[in-house]
N, C-alpha and C. Protein backbone atom coordinates (compact mmCIF):
# COMPACT_ATOMS: atom_id res chain seq x y z
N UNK A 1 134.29 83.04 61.93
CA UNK A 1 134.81 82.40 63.10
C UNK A 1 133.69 81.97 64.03
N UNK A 2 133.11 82.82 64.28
CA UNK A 2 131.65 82.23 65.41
C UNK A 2 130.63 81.31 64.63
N UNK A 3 130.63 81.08 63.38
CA UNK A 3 129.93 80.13 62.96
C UNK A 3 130.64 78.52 62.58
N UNK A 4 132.18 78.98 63.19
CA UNK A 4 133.02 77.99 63.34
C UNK A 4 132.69 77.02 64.58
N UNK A 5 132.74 78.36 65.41
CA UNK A 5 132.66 77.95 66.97
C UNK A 5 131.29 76.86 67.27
N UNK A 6 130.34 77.90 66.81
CA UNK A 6 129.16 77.29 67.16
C UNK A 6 129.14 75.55 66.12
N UNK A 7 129.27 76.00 65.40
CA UNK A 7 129.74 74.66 64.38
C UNK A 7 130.48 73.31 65.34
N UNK A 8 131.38 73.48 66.29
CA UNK A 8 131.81 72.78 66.99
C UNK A 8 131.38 72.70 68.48
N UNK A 9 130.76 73.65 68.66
CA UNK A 9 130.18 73.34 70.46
C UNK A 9 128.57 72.15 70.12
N UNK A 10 128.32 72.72 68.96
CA UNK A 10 127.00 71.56 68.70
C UNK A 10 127.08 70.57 67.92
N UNK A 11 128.77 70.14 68.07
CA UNK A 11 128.62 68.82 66.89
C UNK A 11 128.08 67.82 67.66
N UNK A 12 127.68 66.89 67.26
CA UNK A 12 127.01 65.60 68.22
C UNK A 12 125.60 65.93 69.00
N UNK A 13 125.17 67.41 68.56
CA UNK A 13 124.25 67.11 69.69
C UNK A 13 122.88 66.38 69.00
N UNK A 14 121.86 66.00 69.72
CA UNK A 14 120.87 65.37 69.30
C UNK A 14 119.52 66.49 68.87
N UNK A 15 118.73 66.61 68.26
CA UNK A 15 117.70 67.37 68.31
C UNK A 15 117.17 67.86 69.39
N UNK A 16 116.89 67.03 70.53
CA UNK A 16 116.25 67.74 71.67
C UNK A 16 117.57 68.14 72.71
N UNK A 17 118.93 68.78 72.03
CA UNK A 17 119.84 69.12 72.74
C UNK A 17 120.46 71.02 72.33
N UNK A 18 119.84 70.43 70.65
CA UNK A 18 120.59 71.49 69.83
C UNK A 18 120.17 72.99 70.26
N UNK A 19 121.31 73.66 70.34
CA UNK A 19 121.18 75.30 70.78
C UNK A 19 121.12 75.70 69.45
N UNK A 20 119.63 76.50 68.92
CA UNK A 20 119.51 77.15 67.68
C UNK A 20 120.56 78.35 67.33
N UNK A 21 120.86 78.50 66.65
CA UNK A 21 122.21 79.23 66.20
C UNK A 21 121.50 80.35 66.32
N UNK A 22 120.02 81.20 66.33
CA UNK A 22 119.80 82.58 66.87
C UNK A 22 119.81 82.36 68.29
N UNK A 23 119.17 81.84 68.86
CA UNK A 23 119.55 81.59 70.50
C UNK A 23 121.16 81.64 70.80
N UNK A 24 121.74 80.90 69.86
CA UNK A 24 123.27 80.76 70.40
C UNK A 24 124.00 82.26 70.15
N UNK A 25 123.88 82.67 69.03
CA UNK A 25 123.95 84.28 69.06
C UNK A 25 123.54 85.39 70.14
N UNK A 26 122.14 85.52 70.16
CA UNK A 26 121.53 85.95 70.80
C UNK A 26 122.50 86.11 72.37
N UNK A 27 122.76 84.57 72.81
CA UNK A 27 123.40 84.67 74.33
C UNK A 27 124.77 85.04 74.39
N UNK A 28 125.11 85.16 73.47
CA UNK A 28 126.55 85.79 73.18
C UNK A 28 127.91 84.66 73.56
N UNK A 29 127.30 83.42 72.92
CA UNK A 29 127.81 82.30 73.50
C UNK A 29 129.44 82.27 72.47
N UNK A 30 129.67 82.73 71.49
CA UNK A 30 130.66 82.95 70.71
C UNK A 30 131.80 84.07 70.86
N UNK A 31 131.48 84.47 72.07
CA UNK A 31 132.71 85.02 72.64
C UNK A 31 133.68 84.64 73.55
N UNK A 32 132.90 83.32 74.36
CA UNK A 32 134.31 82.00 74.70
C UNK A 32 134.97 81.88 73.66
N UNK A 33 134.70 81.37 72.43
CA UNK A 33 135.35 81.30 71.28
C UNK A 33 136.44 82.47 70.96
N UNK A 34 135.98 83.69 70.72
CA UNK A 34 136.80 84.93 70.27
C UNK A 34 137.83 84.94 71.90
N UNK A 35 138.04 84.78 72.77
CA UNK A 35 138.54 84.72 74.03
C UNK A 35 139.45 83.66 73.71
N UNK A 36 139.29 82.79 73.33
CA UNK A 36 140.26 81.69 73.47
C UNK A 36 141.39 81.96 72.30
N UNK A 37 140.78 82.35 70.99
CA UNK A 37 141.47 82.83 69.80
C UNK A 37 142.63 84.02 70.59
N UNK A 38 142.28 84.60 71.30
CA UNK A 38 142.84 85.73 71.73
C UNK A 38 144.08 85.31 73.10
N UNK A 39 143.72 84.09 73.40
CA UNK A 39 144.60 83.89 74.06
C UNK A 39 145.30 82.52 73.61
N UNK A 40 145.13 82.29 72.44
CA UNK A 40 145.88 81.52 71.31
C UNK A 40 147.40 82.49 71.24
N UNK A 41 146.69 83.50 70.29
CA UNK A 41 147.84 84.39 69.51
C UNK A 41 148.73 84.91 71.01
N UNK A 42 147.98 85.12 72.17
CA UNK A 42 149.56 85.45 73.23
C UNK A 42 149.99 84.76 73.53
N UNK A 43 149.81 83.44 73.45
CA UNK A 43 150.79 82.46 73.92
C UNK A 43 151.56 82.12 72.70
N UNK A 44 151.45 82.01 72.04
CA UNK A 44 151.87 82.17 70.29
C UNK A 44 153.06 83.12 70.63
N UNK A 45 152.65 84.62 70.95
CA UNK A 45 153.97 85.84 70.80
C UNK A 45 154.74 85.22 72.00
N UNK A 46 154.50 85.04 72.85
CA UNK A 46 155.23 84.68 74.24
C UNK A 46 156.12 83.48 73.63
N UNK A 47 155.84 82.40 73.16
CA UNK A 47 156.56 81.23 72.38
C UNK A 47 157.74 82.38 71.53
N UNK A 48 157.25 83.12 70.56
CA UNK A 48 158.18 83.17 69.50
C UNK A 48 159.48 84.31 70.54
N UNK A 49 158.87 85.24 71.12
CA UNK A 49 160.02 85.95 72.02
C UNK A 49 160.34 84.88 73.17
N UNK A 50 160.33 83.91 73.92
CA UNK A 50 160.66 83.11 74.25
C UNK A 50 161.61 82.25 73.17
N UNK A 51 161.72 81.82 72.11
CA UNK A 51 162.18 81.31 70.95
C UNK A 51 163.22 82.24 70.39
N UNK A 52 162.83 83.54 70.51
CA UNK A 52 164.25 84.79 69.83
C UNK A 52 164.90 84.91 71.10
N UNK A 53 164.69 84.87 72.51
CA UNK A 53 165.45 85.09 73.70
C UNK A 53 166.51 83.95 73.72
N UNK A 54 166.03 82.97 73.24
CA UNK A 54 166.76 81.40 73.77
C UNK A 54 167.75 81.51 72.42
N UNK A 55 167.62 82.05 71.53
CA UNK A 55 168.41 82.04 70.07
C UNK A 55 169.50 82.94 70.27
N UNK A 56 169.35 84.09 70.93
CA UNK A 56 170.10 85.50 71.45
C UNK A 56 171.09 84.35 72.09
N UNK A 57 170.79 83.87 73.20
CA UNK A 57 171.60 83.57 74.23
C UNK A 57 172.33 82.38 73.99
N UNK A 58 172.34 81.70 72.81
CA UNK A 58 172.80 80.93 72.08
C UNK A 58 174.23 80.98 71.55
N UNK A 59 173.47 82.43 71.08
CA UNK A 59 174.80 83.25 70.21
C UNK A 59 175.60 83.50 71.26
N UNK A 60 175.15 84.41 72.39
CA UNK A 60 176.01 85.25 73.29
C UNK A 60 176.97 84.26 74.10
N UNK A 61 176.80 83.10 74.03
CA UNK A 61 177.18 81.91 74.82
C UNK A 61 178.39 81.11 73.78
N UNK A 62 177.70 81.12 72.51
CA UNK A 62 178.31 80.79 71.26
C UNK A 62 178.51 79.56 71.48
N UNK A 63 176.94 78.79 72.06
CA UNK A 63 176.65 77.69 71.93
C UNK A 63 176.84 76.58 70.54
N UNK A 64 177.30 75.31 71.01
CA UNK A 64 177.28 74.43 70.15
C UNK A 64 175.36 74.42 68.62
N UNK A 65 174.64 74.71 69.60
CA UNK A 65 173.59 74.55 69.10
C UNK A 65 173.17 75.90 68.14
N UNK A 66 174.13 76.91 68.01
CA UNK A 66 174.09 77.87 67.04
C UNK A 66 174.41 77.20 65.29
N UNK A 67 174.98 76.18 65.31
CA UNK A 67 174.59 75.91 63.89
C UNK A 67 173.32 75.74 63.38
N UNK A 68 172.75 75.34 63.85
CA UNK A 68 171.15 74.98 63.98
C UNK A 68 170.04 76.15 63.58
N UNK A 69 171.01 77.67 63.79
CA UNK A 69 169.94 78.97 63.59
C UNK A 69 170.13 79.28 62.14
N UNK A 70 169.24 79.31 61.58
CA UNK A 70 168.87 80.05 60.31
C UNK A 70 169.44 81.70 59.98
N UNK A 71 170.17 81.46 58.69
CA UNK A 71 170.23 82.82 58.21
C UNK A 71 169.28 83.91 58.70
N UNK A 72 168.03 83.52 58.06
CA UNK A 72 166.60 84.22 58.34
C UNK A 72 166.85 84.61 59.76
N UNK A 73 166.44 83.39 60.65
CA UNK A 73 167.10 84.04 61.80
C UNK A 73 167.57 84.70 62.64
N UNK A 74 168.98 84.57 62.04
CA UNK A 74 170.12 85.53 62.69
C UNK A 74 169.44 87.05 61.98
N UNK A 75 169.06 87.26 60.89
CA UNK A 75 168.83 88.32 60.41
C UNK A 75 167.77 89.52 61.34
N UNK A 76 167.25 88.51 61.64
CA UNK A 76 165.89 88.72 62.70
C UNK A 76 166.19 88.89 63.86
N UNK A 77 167.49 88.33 64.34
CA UNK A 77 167.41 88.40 65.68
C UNK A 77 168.91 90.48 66.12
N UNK A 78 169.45 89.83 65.02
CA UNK A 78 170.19 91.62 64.76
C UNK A 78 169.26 92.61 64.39
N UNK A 79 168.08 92.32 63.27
CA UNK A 79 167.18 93.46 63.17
C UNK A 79 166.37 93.79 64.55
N UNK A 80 166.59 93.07 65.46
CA UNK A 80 165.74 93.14 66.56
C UNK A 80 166.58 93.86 68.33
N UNK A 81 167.67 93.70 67.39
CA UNK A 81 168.83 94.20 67.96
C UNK A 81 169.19 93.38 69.37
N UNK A 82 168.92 92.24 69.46
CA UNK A 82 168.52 91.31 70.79
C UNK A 82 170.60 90.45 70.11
N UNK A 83 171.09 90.81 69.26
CA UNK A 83 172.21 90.59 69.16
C UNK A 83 173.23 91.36 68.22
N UNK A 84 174.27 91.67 68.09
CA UNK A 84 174.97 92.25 67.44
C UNK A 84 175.94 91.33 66.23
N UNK A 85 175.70 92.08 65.17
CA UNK A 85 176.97 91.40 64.03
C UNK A 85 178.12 90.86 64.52
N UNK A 86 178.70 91.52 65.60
CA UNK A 86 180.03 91.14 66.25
C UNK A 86 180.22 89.72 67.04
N UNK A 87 178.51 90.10 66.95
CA UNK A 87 178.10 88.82 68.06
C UNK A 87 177.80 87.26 67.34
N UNK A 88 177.96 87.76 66.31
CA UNK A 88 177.49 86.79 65.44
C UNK A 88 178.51 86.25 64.43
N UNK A 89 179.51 87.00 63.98
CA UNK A 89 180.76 87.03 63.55
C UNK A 89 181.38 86.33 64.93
N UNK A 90 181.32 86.41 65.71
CA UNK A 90 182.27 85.36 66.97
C UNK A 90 181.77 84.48 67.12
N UNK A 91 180.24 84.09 66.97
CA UNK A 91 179.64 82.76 66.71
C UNK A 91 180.18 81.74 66.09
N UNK A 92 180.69 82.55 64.95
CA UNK A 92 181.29 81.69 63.66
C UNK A 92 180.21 81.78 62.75
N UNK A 93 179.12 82.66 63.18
CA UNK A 93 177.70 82.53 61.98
C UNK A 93 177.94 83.68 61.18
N UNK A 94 177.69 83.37 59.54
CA UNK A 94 176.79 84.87 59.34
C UNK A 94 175.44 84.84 58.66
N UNK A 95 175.23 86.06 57.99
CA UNK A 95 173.95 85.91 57.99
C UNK A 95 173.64 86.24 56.51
C-alpha cells in the first residue's frame, strides 16, 4: 500500500521535483495514505448500516420499495435482528 501511495503522490513529478522513496519513507509521508484508507472503510460501515437502517424501515413501513430487497438481504437484516420474520411475512417478503 505505501508503495502505492508514494507511486501516486509522485506521478508527474519532474526530476528536480522527485521525493526519493527513502526520503519519502524516512518522513513518514505514507501515513496520509494509511489515514485516508482508514477513513475509507468508516465511511464504507456508516453507508452499509445506513443502507440496513433504511432497508429495516422499509419493511417496518411495508414500503412499496420492499420488492426491491434481496433474499440475501432480508436474511441479513433478521440475522441482525434490526427486523423480525413477522415483520417480513407482513411485508409480503420472504426470505
Amino acid at each position: 500500500m505505501a508503495v502505492k501511495a508514494y507511486a501516486a503522490e509522485t506521478a508527474g513529478y519532474t526530476r528536480g521535483k522527485v521525493c526519493f522513496s527513502d526520503n519519502w519513507f524516512k518522513s513518514r509521508r505514507w501515513e496520509k495514505g494509511l489515514a485516508q484508507v482508514q477513513a475509507d472503510r468508516e465511511k464504507a460501515r456508516e453507508a452499509e448500516v445506513n443502507g440496513r437502517t433504511r432497508l429495516a424501515s422499509w419493511i417496518h413501513e411495508r414500503h412499496p420499495m420492499c420488492r426491491h430487497i434481496t433474499n440475501r438481504q432480508i436474511e441479513d437484516l433478521v440475522a441482525s435482528k434490526l427486523v423480525t420474520p413477522e415483520q417480513v411475512r407482513a411485508a409480503e417478503l420472504s426470505a
